[in-house]
N, C-alpha and C. Protein backbone atom coordinates (compact mmCIF):
# COMPACT_ATOMS: atom_id res chain seq x y z
N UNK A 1 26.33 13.41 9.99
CA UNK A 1 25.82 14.71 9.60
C UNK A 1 27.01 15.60 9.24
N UNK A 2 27.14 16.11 8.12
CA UNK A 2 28.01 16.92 7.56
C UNK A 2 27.40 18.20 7.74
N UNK A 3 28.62 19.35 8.59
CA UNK A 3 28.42 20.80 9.18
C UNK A 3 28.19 21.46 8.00
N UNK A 4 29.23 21.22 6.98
CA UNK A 4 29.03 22.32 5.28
C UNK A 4 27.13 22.39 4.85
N UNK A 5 26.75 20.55 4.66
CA UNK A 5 25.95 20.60 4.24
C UNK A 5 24.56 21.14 4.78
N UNK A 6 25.09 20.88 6.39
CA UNK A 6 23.86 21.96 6.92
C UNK A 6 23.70 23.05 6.79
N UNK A 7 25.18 23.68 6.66
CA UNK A 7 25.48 25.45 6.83
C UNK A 7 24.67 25.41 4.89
N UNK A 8 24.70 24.77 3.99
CA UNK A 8 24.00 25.28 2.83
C UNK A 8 22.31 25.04 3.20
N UNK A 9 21.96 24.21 4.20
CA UNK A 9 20.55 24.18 4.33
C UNK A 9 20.23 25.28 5.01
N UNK A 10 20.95 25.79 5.93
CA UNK A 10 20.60 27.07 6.69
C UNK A 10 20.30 28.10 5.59
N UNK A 11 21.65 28.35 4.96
CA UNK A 11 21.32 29.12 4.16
C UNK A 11 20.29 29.56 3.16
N UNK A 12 19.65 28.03 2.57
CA UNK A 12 18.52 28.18 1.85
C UNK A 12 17.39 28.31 2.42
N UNK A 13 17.13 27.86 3.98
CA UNK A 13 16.41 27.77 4.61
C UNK A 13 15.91 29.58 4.84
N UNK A 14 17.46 30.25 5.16
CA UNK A 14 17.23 32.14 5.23
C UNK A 14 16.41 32.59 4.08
N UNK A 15 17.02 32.08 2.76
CA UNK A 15 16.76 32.25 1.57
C UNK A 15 15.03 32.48 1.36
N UNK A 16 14.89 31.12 1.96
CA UNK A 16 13.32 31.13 1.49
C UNK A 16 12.39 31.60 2.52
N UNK A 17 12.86 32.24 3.69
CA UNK A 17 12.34 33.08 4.77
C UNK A 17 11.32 33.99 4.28
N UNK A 18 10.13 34.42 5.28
CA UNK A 18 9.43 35.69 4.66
C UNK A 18 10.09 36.93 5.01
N UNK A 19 11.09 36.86 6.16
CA UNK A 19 11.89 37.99 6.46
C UNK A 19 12.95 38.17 5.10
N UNK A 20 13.26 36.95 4.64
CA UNK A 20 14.23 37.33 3.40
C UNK A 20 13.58 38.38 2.65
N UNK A 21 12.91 37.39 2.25
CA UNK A 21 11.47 37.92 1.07
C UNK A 21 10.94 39.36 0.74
N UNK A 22 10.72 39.51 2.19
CA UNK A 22 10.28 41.08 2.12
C UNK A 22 11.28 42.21 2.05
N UNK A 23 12.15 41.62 2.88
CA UNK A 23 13.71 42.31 2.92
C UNK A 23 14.16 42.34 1.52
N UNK A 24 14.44 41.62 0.30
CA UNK A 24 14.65 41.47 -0.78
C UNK A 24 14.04 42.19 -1.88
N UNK A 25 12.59 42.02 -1.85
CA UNK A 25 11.85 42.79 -2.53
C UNK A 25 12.08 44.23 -1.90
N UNK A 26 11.84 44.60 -0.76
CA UNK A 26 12.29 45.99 -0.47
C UNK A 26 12.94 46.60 -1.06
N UNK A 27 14.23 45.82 -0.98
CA UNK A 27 15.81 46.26 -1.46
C UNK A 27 15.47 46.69 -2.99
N UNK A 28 15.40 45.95 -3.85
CA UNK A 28 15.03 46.41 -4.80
C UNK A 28 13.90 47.38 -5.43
N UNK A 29 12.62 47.58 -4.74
CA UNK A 29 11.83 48.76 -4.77
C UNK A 29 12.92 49.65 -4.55
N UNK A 30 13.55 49.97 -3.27
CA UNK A 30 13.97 51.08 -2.99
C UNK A 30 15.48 51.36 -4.26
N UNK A 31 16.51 50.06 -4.24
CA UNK A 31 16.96 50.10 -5.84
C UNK A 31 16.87 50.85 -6.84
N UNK A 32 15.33 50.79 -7.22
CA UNK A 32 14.29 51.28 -8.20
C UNK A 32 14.66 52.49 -8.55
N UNK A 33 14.96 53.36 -7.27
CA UNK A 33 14.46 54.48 -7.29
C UNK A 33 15.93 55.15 -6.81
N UNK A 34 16.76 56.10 -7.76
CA UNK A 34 18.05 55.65 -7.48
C UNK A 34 18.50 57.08 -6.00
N UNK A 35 17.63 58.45 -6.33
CA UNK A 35 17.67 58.94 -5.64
C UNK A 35 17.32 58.95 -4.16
N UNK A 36 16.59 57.89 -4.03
CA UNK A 36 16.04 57.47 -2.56
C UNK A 36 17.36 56.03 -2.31
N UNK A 37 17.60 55.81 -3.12
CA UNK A 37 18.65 54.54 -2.65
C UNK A 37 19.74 55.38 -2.29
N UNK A 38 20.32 56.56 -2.80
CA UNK A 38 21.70 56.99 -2.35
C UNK A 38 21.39 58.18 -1.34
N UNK A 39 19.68 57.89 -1.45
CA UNK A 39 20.06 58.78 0.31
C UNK A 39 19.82 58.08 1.45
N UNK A 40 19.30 56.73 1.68
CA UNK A 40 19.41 55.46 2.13
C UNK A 40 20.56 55.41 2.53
N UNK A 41 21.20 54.94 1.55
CA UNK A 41 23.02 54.73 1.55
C UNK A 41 23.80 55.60 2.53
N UNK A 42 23.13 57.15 2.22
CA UNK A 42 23.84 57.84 3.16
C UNK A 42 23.31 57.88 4.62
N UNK A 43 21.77 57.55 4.92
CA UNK A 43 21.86 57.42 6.14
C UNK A 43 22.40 56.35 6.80
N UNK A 44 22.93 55.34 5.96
CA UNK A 44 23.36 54.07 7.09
C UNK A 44 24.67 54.10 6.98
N UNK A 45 25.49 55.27 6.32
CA UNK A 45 26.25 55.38 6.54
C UNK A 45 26.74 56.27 7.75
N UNK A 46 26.15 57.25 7.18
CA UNK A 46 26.43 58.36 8.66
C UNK A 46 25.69 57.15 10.28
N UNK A 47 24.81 56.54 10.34
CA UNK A 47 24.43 55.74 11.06
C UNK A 47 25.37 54.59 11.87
N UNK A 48 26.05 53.86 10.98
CA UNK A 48 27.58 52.82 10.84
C UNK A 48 27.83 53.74 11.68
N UNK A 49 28.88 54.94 10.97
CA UNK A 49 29.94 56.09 11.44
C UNK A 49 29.53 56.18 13.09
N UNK A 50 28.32 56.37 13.46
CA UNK A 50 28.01 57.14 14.68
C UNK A 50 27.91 56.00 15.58
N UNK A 51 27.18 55.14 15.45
CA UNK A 51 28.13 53.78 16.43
C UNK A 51 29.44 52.93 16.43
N UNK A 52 29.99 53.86 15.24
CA UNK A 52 31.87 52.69 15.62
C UNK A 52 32.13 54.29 16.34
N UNK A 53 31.59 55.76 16.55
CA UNK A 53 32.03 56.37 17.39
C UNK A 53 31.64 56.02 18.75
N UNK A 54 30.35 55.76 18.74
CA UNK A 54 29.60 55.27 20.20
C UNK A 54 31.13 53.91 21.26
N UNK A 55 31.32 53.40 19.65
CA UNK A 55 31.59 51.73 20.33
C UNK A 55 33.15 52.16 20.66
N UNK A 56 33.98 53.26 20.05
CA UNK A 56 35.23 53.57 20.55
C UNK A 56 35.42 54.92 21.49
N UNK A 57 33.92 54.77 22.35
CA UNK A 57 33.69 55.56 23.36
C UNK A 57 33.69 57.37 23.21
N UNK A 58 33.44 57.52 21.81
CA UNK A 58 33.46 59.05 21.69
C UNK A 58 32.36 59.69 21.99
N UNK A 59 32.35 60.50 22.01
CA UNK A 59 31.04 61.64 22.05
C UNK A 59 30.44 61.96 20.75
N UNK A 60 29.02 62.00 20.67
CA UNK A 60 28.51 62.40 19.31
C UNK A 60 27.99 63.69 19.47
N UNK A 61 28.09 64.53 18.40
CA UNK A 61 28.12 65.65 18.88
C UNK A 61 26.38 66.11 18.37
N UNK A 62 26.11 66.82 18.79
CA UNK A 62 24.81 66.98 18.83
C UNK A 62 23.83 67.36 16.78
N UNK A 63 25.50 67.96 16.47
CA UNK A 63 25.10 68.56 14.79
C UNK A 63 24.81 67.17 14.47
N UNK A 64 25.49 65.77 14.29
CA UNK A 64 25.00 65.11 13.92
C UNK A 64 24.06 63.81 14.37
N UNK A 65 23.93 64.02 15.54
CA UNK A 65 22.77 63.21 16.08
C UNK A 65 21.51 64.19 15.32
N UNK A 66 21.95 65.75 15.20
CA UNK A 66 20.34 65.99 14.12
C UNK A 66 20.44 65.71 13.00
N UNK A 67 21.75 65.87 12.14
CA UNK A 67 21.34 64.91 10.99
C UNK A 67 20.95 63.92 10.76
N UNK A 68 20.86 63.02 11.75
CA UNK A 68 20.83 61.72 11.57
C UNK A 68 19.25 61.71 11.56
N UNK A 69 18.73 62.17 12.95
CA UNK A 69 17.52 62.28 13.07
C UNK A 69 16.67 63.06 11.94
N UNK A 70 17.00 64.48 11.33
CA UNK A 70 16.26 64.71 10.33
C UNK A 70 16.15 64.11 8.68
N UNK A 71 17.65 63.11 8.42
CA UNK A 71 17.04 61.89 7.37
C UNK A 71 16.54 61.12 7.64
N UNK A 72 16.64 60.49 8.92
CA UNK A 72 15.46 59.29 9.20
C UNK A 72 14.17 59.66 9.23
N UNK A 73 14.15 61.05 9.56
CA UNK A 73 12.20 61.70 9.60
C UNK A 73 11.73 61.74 8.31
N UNK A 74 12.92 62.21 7.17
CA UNK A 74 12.40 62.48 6.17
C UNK A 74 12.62 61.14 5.24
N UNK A 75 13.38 60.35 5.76
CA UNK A 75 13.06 58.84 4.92
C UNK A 75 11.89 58.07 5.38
N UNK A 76 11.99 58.44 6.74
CA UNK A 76 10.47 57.67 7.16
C UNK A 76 8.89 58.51 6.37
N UNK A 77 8.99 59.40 6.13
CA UNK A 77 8.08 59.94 5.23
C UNK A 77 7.49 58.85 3.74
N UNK A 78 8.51 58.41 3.43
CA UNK A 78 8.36 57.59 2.19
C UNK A 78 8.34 56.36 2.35
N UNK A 79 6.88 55.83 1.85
CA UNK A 79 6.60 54.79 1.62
C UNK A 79 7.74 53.87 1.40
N UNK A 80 8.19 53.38 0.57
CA UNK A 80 9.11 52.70 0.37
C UNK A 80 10.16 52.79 1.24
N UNK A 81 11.03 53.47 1.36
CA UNK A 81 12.32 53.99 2.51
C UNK A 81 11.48 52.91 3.73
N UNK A 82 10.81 53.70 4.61
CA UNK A 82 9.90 53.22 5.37
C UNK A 82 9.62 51.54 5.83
N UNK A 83 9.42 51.14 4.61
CA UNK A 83 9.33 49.53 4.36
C UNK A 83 10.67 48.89 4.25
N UNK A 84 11.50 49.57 3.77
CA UNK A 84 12.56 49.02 3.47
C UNK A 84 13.69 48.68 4.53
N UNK A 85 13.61 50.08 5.67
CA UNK A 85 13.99 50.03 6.90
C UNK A 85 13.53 48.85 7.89
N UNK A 86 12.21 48.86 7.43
CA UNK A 86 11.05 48.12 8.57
C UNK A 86 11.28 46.30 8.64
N UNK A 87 11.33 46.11 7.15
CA UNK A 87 11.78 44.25 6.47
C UNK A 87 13.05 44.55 6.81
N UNK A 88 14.68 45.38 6.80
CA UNK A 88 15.66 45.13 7.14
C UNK A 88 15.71 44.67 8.53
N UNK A 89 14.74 45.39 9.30
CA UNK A 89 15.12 45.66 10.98
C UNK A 89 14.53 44.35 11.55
N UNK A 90 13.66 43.49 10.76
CA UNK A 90 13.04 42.22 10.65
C UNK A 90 13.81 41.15 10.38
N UNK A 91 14.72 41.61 9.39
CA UNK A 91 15.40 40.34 8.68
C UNK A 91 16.82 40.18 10.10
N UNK A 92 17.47 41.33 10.17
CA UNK A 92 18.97 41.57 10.90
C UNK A 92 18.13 40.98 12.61
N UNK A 93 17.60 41.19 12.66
CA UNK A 93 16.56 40.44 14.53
C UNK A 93 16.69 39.23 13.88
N UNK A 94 16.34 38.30 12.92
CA UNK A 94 16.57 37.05 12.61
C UNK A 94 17.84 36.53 12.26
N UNK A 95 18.25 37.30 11.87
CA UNK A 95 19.73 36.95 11.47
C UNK A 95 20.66 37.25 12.74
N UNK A 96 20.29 37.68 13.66
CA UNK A 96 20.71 38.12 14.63
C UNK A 96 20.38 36.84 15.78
N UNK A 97 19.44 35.93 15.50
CA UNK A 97 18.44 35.27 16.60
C UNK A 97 19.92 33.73 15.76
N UNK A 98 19.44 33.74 14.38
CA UNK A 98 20.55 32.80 14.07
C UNK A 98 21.81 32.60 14.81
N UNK A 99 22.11 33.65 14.75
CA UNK A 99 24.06 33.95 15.22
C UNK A 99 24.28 33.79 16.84
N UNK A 100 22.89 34.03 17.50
CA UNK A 100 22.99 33.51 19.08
C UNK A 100 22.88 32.30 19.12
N UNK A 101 22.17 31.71 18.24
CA UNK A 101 21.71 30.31 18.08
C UNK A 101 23.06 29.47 18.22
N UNK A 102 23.99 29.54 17.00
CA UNK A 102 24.68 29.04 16.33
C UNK A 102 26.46 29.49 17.56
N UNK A 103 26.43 30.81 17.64
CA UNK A 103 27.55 31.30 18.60
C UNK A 103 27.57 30.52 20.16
N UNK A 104 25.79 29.90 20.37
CA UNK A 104 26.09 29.30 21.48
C UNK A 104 26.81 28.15 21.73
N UNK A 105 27.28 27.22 20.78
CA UNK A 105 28.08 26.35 20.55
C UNK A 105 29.18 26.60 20.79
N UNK A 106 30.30 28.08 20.61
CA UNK A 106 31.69 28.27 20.69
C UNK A 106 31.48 28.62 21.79
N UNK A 107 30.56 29.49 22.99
CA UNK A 107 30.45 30.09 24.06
C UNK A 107 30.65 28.95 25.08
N UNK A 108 29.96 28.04 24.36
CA UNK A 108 30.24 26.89 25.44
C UNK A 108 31.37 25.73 25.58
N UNK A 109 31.68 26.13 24.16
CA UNK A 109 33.49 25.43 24.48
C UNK A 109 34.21 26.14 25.27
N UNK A 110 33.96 27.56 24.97
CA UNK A 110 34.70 29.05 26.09
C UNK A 110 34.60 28.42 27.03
N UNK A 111 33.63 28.31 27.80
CA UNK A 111 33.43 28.50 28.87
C UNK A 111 34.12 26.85 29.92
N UNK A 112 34.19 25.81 28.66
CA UNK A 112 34.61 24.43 29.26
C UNK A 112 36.47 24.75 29.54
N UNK A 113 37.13 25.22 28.31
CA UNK A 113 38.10 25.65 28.59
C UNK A 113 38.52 26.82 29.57
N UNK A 114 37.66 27.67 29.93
CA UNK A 114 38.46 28.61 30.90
C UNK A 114 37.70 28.49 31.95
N UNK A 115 37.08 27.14 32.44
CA UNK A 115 36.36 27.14 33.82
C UNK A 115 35.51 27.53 33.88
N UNK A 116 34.43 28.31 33.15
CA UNK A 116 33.81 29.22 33.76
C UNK A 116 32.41 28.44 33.82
């Protein structure tokens, strides 16, 4: 069994997922529509931003925990936005379920090498 050739079956295997699928088509509805895509853009950006602050132990300050919260209210308003969030948060839990899958293999060499 060749690892490459599996890692391309995985891949097609994601590919042809209904989590892809919907996630994909999303992407592009929301695409579509260029003013709802670059305010998208900006909430997952300011979003990113506020957990690499979380993850290097800062404080978030309250002005933008409400921004954050009043584009997500007002993206969740829209149909599309809405869906698009909803198939991402679907697809990244699977892609996420993969990477435990697959990470449990190095965890357990870890663990042969340092005793544990």
């Amino acid at each position: 069994m060749n690892v490459y050739d599996q890692a391309h079956q995985l891949a097609t295997a994601i590919k042809e997922s209904e989590e892809f699928k919907h996630y994909d088509s999303s992407r592009k509805a929301l695409e579509a529509n260029p003013q709802l895509d670059q305010a998208m853009k900006d909430f997952m950006k300011k979003q990113f931003e506020m957990q690499a602050q979380q993850m290097m132990g800062e404080e978030i300050s309250p002005e933008v925990m409400g921004q954050l919260q009043q584009l997500s209210t007002i993206l969740m308003q829209d149909p599309t936005a809405a869906e698009y969030l909803q198939n991402q948060m679907r697809f990244s839990m699977m892609m996420s379920d993969v990477y435990k899958i697959v990470g449990e293999v190095a965890d357990f060499g870890l663990d042969q090498m340092t005793g544990m």
